[in-house]
N, C-alpha and C. Protein backbone atom coordinates (compact mmCIF):
# COMPACT_ATOMS: atom_id res chain seq x y z
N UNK A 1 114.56 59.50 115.00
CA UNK A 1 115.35 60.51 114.34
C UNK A 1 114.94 61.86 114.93
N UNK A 2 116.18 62.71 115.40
CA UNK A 2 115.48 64.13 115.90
C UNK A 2 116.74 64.92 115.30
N UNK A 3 116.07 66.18 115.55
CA UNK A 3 116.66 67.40 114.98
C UNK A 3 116.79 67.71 116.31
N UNK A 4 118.60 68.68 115.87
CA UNK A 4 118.77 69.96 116.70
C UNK A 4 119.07 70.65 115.87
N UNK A 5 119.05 71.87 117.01
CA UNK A 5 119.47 73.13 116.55
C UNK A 5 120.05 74.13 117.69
N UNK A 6 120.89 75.21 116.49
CA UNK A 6 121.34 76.51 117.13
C UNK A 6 121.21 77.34 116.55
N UNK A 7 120.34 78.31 117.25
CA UNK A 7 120.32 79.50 116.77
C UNK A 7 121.51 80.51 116.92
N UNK A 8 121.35 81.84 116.18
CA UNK A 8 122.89 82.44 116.07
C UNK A 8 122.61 83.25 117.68
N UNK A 9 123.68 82.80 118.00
CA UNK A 9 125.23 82.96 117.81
C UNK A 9 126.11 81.64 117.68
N UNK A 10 125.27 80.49 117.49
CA UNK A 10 125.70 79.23 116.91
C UNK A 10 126.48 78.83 118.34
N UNK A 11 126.40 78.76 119.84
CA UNK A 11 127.44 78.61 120.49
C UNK A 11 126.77 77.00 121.30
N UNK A 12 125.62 76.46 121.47
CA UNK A 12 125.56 74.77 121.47
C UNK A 12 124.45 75.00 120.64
N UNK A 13 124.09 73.37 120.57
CA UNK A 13 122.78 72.64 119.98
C UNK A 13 122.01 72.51 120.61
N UNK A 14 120.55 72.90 121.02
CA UNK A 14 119.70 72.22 121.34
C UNK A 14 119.38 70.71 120.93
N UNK A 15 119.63 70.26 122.14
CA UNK A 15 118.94 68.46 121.52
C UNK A 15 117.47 68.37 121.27
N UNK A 16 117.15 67.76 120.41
CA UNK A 16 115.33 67.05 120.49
C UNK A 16 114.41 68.20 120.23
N UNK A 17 115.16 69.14 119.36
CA UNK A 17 113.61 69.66 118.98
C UNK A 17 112.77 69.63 118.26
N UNK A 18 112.92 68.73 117.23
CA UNK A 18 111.78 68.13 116.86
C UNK A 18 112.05 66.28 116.39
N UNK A 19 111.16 65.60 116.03
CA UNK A 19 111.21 64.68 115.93
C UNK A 19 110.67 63.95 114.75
N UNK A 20 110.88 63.12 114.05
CA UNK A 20 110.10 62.42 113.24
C UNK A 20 110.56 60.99 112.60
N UNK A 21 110.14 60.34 111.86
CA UNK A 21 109.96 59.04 111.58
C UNK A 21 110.68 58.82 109.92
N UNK A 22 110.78 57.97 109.45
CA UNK A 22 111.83 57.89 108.36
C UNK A 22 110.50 56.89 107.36
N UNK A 23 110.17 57.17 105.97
CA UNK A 23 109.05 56.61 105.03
C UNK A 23 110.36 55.21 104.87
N UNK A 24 109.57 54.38 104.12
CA UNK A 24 109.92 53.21 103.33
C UNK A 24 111.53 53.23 102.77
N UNK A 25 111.30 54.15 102.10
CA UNK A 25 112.77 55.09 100.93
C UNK A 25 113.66 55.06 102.12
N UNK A 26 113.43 55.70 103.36
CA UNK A 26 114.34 56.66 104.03
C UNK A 26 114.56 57.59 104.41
N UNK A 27 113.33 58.10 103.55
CA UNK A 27 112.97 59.46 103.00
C UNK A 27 112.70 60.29 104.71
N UNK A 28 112.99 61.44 104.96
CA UNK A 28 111.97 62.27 106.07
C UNK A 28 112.22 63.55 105.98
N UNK A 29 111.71 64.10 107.22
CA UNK A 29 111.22 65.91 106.17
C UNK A 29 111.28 66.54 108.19
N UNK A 30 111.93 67.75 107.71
CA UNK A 30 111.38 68.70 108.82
C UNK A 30 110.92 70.16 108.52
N UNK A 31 109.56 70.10 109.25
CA UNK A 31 109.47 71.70 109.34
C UNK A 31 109.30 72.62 109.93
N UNK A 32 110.69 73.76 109.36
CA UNK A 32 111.01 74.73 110.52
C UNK A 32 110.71 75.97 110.26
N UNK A 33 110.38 76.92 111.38
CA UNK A 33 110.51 78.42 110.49
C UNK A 33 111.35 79.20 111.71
N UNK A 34 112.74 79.51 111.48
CA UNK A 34 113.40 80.09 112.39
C UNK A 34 113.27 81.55 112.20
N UNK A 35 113.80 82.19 113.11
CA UNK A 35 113.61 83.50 113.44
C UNK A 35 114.74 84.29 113.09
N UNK A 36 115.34 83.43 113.11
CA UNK A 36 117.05 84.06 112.96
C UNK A 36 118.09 82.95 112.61
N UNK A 37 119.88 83.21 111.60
CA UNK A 37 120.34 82.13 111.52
C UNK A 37 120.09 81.24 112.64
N UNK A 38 120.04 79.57 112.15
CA UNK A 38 120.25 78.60 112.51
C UNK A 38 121.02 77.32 112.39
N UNK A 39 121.52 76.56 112.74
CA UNK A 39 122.40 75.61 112.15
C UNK A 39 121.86 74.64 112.90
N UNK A 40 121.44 73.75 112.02
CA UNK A 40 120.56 72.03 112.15
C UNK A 40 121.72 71.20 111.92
N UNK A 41 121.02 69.79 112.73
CA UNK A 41 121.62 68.35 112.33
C UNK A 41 120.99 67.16 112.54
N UNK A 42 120.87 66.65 112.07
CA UNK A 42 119.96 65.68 112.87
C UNK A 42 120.61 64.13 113.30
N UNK A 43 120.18 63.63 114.15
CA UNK A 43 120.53 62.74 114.98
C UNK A 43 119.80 61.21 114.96
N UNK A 44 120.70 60.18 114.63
CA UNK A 44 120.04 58.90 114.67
C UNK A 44 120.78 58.43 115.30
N UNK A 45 120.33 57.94 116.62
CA UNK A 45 121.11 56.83 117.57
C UNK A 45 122.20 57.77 118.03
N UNK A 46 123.80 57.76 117.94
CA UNK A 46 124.69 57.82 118.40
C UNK A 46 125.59 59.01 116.86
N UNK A 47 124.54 58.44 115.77
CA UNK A 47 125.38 59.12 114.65
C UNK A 47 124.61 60.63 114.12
N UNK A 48 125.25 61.54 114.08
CA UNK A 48 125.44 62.91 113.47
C UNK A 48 125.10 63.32 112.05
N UNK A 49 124.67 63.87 111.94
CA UNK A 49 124.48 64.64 110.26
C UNK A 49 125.32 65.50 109.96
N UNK A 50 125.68 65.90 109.06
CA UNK A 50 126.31 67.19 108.84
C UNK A 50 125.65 68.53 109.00
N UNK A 51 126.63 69.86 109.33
CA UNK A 51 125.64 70.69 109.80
C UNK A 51 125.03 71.20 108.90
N UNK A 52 124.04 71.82 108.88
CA UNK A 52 123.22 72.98 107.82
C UNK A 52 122.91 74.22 108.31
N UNK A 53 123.28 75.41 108.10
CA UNK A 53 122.80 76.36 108.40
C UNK A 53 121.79 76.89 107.24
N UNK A 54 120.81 77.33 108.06
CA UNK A 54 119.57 77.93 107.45
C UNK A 54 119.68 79.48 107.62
N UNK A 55 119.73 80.63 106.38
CA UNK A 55 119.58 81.89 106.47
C UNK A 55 118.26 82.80 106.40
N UNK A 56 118.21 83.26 107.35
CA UNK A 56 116.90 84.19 107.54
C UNK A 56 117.23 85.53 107.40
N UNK A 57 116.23 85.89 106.22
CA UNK A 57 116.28 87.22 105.33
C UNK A 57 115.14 88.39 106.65
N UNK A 58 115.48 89.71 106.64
CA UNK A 58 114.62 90.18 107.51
C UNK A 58 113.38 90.55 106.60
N UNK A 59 112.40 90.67 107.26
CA UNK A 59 110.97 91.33 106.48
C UNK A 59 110.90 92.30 106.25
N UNK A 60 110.61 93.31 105.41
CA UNK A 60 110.62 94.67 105.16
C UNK A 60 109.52 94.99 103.99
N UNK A 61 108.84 95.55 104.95
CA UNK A 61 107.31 96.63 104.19
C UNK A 61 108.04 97.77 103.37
N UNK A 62 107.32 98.21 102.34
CA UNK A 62 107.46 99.44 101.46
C UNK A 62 106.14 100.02 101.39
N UNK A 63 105.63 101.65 102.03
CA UNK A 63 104.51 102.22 101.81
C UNK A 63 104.72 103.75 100.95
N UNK A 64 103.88 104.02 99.91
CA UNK A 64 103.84 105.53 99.17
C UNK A 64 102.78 105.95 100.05
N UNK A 65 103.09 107.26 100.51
CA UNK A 65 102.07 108.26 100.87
C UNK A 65 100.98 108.43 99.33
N UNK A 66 101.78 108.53 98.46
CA UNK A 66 101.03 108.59 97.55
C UNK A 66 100.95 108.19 95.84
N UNK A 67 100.67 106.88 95.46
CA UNK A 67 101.59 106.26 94.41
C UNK A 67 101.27 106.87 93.16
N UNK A 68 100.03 108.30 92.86
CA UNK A 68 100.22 108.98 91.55
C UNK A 68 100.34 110.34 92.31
N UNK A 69 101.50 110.64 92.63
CA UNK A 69 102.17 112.36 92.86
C UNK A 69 102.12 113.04 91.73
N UNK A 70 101.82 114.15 91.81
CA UNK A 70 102.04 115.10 90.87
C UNK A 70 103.58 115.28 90.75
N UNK A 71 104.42 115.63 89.65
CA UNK A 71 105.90 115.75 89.68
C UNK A 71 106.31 116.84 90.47
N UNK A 72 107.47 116.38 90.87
CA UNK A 72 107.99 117.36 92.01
C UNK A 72 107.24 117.42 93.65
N UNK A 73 106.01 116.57 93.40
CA UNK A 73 105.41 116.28 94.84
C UNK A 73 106.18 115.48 95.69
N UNK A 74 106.33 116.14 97.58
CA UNK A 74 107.20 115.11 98.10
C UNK A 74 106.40 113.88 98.40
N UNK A 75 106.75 112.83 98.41
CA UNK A 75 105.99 111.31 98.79
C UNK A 75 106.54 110.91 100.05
N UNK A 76 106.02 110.54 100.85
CA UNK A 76 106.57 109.87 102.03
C UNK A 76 106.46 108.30 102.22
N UNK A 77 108.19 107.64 101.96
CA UNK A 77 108.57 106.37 101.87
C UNK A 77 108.38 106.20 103.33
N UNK A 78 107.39 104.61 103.40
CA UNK A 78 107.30 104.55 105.16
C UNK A 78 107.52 102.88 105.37
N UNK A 79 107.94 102.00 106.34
CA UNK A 79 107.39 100.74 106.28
C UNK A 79 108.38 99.99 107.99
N UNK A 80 108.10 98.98 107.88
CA UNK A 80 108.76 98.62 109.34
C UNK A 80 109.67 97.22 108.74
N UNK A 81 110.35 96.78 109.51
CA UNK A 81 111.12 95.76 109.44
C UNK A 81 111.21 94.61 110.54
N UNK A 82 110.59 93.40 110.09
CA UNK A 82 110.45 92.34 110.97
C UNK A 82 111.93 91.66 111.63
N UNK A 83 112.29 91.04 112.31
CA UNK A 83 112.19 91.54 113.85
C UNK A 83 112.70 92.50 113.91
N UNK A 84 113.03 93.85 115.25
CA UNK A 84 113.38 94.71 115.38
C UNK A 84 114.96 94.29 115.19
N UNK A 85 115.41 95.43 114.58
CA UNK A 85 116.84 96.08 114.70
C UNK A 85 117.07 97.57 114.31
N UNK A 86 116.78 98.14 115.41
CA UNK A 86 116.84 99.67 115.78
C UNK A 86 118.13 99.77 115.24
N UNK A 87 118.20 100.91 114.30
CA UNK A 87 119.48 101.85 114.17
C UNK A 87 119.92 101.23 113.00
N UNK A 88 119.75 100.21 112.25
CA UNK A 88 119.97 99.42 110.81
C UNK A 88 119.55 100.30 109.78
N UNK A 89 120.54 100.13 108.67
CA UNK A 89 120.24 101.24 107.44
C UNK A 89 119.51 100.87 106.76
N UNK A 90 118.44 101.49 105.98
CA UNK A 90 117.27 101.40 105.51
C UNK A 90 117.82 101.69 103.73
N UNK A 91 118.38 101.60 102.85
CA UNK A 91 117.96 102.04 101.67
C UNK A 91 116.89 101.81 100.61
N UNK A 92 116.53 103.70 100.12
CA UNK A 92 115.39 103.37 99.67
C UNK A 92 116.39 103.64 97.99
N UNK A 93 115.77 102.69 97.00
CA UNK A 93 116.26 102.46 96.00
C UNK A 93 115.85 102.51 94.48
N UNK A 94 115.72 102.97 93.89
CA UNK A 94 115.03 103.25 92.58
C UNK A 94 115.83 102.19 91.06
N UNK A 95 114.59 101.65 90.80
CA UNK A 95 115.43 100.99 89.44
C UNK A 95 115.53 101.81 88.05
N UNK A 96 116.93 100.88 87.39
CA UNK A 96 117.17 101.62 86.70
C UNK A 96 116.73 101.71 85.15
N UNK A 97 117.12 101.94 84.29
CA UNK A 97 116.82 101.90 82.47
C UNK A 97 117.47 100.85 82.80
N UNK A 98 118.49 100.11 82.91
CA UNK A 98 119.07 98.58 82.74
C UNK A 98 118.41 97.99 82.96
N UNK A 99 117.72 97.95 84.59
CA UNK A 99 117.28 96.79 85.30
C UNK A 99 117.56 96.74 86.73
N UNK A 100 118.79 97.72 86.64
CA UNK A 100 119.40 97.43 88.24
C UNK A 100 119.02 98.40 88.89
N UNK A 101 119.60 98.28 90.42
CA UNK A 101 118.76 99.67 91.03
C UNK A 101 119.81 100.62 91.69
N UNK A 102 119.35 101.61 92.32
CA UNK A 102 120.35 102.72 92.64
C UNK A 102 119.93 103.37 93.93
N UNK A 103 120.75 103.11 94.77
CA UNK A 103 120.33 104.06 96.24
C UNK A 103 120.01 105.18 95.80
N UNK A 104 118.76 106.26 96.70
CA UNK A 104 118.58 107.34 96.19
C UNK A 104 118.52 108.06 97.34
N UNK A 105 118.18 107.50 98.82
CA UNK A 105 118.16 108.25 99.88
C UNK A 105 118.36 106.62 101.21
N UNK A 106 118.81 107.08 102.53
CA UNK A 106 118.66 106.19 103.33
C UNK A 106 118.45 106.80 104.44
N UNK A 107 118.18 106.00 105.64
CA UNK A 107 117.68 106.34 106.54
C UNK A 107 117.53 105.26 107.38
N UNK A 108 117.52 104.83 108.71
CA UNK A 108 117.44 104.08 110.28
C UNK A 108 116.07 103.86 110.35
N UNK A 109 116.52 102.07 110.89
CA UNK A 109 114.91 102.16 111.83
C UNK A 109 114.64 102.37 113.08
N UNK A 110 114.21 103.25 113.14
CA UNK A 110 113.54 103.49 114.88
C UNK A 110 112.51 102.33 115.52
N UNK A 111 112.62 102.47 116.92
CA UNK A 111 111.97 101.73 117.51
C UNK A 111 110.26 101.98 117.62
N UNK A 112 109.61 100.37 117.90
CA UNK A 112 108.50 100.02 117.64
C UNK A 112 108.36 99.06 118.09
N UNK A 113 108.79 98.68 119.26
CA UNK A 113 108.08 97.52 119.89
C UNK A 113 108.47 95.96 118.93
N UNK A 114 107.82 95.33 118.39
CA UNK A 114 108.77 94.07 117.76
C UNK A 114 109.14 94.26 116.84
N UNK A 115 108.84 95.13 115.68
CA UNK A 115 109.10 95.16 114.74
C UNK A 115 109.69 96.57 114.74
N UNK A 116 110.61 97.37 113.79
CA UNK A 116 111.43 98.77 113.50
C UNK A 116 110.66 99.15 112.14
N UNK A 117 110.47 100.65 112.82
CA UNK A 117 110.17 101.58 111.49
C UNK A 117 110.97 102.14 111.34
N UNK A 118 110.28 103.29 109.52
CA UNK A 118 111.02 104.13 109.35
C UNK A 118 110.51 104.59 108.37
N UNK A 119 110.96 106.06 108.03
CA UNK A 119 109.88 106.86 107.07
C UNK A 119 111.30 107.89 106.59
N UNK A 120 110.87 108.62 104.82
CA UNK A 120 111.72 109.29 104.68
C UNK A 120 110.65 109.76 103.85
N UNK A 121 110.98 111.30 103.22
CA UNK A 121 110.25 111.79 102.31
C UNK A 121 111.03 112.32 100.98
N UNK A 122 110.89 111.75 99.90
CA UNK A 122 111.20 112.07 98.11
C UNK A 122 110.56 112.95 97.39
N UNK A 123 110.96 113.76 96.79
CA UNK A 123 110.55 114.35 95.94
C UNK A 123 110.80 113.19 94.68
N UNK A 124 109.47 113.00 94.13
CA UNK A 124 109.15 112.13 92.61
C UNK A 124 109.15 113.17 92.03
N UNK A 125 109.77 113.23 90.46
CA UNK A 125 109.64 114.24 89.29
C UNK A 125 109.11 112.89 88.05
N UNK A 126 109.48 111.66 87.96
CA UNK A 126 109.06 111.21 87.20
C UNK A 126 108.59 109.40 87.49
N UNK A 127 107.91 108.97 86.90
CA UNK A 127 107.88 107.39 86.62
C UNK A 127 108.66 106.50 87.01
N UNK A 128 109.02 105.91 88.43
CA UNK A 128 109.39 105.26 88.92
C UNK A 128 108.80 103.86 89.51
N UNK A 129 110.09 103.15 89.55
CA UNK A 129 109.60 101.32 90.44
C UNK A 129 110.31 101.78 91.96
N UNK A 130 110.48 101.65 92.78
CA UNK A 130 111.04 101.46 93.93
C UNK A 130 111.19 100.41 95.00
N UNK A 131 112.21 100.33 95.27
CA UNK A 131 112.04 98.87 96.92
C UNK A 131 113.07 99.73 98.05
N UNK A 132 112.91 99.15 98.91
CA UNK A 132 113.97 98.87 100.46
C UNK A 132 114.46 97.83 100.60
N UNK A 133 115.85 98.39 100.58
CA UNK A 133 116.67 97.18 101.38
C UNK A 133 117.30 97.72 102.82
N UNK A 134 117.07 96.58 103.60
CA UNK A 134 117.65 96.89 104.88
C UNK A 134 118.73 96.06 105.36
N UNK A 135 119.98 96.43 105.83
CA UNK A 135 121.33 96.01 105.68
C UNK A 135 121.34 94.54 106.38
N UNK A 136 122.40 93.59 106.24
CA UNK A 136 122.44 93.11 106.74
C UNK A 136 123.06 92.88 108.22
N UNK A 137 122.72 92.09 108.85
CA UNK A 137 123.57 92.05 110.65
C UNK A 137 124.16 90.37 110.84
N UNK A 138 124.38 90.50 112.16
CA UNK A 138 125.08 88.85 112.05
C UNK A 138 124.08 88.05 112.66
N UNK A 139 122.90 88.20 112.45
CA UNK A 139 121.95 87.02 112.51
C UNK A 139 120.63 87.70 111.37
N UNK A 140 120.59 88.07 110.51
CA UNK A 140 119.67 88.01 109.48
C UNK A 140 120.84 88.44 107.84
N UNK A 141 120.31 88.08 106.96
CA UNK A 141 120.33 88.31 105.71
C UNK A 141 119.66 89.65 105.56
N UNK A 142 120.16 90.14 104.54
CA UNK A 142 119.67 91.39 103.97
C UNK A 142 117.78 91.18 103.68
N UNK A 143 117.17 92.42 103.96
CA UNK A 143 115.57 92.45 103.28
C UNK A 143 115.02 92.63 102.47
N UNK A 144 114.28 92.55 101.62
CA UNK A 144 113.96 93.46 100.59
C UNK A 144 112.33 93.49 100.57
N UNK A 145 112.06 94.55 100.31
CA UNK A 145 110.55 94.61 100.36
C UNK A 145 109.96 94.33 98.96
N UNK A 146 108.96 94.63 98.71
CA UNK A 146 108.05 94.34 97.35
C UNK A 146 108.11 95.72 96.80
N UNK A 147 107.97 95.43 95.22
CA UNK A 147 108.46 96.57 94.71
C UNK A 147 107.23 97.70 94.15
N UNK A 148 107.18 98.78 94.37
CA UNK A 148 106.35 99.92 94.41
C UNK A 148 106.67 100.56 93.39
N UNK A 149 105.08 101.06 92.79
CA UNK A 149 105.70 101.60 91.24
C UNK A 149 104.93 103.58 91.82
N UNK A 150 105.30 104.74 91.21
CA UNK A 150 105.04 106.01 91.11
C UNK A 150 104.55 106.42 90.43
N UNK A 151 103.43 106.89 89.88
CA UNK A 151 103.15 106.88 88.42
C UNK A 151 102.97 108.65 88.49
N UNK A 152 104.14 109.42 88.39
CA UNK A 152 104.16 111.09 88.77
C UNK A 152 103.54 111.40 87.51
N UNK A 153 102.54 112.34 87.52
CA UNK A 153 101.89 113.36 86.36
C UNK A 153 102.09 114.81 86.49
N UNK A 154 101.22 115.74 85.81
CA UNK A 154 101.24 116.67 85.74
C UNK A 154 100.60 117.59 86.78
């Protein structure tokens, strides 16, 4: 039993890239970690699987210059985005009294070698959570980073 695959732009399959053996049940397992969409199938003998595409979300860091600002202090939002995609919109996003969140400023990632940065600077006046999302393209899913709390005082 082997796996192929295509990565995006989805245009053939690689044959045979990986391989493995089938338990008692029938049962078998592959493991992959792609870089970018992919679309799998796997192959026994002469017969086909159906396809699967697998979606890959991009990585995205969130850094505070400084996570207890005094109010009205500017903070500088900084972080990079795994693999590079120079020139992709960055929003930085604040949650809300509901739950949900709200663009509050955006900004591009510049280049960096494999990975894209990018930095913006906020004025905090009060008690905030924050994340980044970075847009989506036609071979990653949208990012989202981990969420950063402000704790602005006096």
């Amino acid at each position: 039993m082997t796996l192929d695959g295509a990565p995006h732009p989805f245009t053939s399959f690689t044959n045979n890239i990986a391989a493995t053996i089938t338990s008692a049940g029938g049962d078998y397992a592959f493991t992959r970690r792609p870089r970018r969409h992919t679309r799998y199938r796997v192959r026994v003998g002469g017969v086909l699987s159906p396809t699967v595409t697998v979606l890959v979300r991009q990585r995205v860091s969130l850094r505070l210059s400084d996570r207890t600002p005094r109010r009205g202090q500017l903070v500088r939002f900084s972080g990079r985005s795994c693999p590079a995609h120079d020139g992709a919109v960055v929003s930085i996003q604040k949650r809300t009294s509901s739950g949900g969140w709200r663009t509050v400023r955006r900004t591009r990632l510049r280049d960096a070698s494999r990975c894209s940065t990018y930095s913006r600077r906020l004025r905090i006046y009060r008690d905030a959570t924050f994340r980044t999302v970075v847009a989506r393209d036609a071979d990653h899913a949208r990012g989202f980073s981990r969420r950063r709390f402000a704790d602005a005082h006096r």
